[in-house]
Protein backbone atom coordinates (compact mmCIF):
# COMPACT_ATOMS: atom_id res chain seq x y z
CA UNK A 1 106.50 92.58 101.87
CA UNK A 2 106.76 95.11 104.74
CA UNK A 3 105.16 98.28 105.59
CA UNK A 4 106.87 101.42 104.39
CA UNK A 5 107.02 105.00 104.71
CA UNK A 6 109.48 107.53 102.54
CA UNK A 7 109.76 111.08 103.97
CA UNK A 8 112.04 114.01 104.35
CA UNK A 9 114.24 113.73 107.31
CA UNK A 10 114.50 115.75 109.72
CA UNK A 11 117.10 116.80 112.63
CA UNK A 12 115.56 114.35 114.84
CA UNK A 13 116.27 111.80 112.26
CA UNK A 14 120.07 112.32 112.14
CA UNK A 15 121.43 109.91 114.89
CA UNK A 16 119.73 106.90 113.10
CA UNK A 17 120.87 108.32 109.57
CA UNK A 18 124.50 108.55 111.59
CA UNK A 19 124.20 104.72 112.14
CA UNK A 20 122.93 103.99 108.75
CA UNK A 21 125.94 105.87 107.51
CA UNK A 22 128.40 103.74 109.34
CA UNK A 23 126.79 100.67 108.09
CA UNK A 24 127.05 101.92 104.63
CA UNK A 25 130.42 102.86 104.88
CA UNK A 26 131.40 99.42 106.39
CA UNK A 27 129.36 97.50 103.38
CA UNK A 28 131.84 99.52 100.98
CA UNK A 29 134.78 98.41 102.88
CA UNK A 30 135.39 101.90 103.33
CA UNK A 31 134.62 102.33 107.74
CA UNK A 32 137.57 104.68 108.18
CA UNK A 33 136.45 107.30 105.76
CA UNK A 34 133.41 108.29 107.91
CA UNK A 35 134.37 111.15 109.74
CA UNK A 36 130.61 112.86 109.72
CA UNK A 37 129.42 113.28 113.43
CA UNK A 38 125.53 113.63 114.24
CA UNK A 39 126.72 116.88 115.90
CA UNK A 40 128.49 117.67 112.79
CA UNK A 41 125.19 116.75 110.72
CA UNK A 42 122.75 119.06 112.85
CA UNK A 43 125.50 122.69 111.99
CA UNK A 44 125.04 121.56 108.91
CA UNK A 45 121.40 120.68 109.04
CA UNK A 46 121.09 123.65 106.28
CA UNK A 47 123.06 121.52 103.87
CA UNK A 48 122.03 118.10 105.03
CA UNK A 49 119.17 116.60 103.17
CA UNK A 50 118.08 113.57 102.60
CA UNK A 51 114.96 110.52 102.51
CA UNK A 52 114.24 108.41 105.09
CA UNK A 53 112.83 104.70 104.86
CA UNK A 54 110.80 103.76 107.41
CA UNK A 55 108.77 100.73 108.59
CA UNK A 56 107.26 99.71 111.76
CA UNK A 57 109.10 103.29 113.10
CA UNK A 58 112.24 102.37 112.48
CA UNK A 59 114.36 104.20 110.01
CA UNK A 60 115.59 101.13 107.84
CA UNK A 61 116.95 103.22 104.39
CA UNK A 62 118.38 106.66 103.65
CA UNK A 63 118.98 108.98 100.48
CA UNK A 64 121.08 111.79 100.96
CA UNK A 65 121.26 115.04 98.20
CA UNK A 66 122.41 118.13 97.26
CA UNK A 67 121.60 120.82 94.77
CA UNK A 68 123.84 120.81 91.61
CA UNK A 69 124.65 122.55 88.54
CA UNK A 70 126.34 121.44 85.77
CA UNK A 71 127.83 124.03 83.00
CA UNK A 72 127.13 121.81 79.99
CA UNK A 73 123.07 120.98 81.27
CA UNK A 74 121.93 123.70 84.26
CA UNK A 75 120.25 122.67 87.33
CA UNK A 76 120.57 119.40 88.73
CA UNK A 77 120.02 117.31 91.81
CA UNK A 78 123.14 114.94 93.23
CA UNK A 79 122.26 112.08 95.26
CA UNK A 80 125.14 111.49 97.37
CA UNK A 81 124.41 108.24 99.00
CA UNK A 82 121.61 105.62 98.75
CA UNK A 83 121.52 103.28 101.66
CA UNK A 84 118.79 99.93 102.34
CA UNK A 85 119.70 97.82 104.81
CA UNK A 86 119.98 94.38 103.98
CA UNK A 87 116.92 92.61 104.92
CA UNK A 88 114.46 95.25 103.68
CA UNK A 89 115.99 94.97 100.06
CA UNK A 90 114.15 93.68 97.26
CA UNK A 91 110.89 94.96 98.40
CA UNK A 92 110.75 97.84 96.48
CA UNK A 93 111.80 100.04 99.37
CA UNK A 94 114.76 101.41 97.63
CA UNK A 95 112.95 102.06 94.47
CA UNK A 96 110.70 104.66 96.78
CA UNK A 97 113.74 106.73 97.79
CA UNK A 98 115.31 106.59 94.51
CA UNK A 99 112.19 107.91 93.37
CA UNK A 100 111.35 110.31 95.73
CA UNK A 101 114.58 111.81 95.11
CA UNK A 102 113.61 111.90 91.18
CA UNK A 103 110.17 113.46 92.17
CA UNK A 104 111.73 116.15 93.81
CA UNK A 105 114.16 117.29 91.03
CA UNK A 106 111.51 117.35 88.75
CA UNK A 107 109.25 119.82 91.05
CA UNK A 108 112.55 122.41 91.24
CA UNK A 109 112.82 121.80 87.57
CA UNK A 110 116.16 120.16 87.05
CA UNK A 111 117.55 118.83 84.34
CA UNK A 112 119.24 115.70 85.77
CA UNK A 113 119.86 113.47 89.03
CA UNK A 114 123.31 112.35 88.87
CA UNK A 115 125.19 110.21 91.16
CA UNK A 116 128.10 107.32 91.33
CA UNK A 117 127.88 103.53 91.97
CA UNK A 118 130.71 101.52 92.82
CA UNK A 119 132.20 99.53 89.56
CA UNK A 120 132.18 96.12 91.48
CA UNK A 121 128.20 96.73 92.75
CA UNK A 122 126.72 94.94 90.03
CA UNK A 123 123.66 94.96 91.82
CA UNK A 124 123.13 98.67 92.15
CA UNK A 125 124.09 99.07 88.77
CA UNK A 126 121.73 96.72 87.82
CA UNK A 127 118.73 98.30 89.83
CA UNK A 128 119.98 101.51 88.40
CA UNK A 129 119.98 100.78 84.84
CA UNK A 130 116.03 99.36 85.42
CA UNK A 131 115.27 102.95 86.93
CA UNK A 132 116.68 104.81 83.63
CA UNK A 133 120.16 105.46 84.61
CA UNK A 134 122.58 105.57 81.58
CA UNK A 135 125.51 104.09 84.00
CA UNK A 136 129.58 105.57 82.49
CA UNK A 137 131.72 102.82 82.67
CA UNK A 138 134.36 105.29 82.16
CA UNK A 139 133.60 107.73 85.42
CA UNK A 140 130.93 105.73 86.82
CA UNK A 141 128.60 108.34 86.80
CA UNK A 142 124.67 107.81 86.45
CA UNK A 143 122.32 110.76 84.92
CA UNK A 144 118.77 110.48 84.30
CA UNK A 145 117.97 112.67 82.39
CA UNK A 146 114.75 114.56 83.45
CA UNK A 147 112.38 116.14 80.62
C-alpha cells in the first residue's frame, strides 16, 4: 500500500486536476465532452472545489463538489466527479476522498451527498453501495443520507 495524503485543492492544483479530468473523461469514453480549460477552472476558482489524492507529491485522485439543495430534503452536497487513477485503486485511496467529501457535508450540516455512477461501472457501484449509497437503478442517482 502507498503513502497518501487527501486535502482541499487549491488553484495551484488545477493543471494536474485538468489532466486528471481528461483521463477521466477518456476512461468514460466520453474525451470530446471536456471542454473545461485550467484557465477556465482558475475564473471559476470561486465555484471550483474539490479533493485531491496525493502520494509521493503527485496528485494521483480527485473529487470535485458543489453545494446543493434539494426541495423535498434541504441542504445537500453534490459530488460531481470522483477520479483514482488506475494503479493507486484498491488501496483505499478512493475511500479517503469519498469520505472526505462525506466529512465535509456533515460539518455544513447537510442532509445528503448525492451523485451519479455510470449504469455499466459495476465497480463503482459496487464500492458505492459498501460506502452506504442507496444506488437508483432508475436515474442512477446515489444519496447517502446524512443524520
Amino acid at each position: 500500500m502507498q503513502a497518501f495524503s487527501i486535502r482541499l485543492a487549491g488553484e495551484k492544483d488545477f493543471p494536474a486536476i485538468f489532466l486528471l479530468i481528461r483521463e477521466f473523461a477518456s476512461f468514460q469514453q466520453s474525451s470530446d465532452k471536456v471542454s473545461i480549460t485550467p484557465a477556465q477552472m482558475a475564473a471559476d476558482k470561486d465555484l471550483f472545489q474539490a479533493f485531491v489524492a496525493e502520494s509521493n507529491g503527485v496528485i494521483v485522485g480527485f473529487a470535485t463538489f458543489f453545494w446543493s439543495y434539494y426541495s423535498w430534503s434541504g441542504k445537500a452536497l453534490y459530488l460531481d466527479d470522483l477520479y483514482l487513477q488506475p494503479g493507486y485503486r484498491k488501496q483505499g485511496i478512493g475511500k479517503a476522498l469519498l469520505q472526505a467529501v462525506i466529512e465535509l457535508a456533515r460539518s455544513r450540516n447537510c442532509k445528503k451527498v448525492r451523485w451519479q455512477v455510470s449504469n455499466w461501472n459495476r465497480n463503482a457501484i459496487e464500492f458505492y453501495q459498501k460506502m452506504g449509497a442507496v444506488v437508483d437503478d432508475v436515474e442512477i442517482n446515489c444519496d447517502l443520507v446524512l443524520h
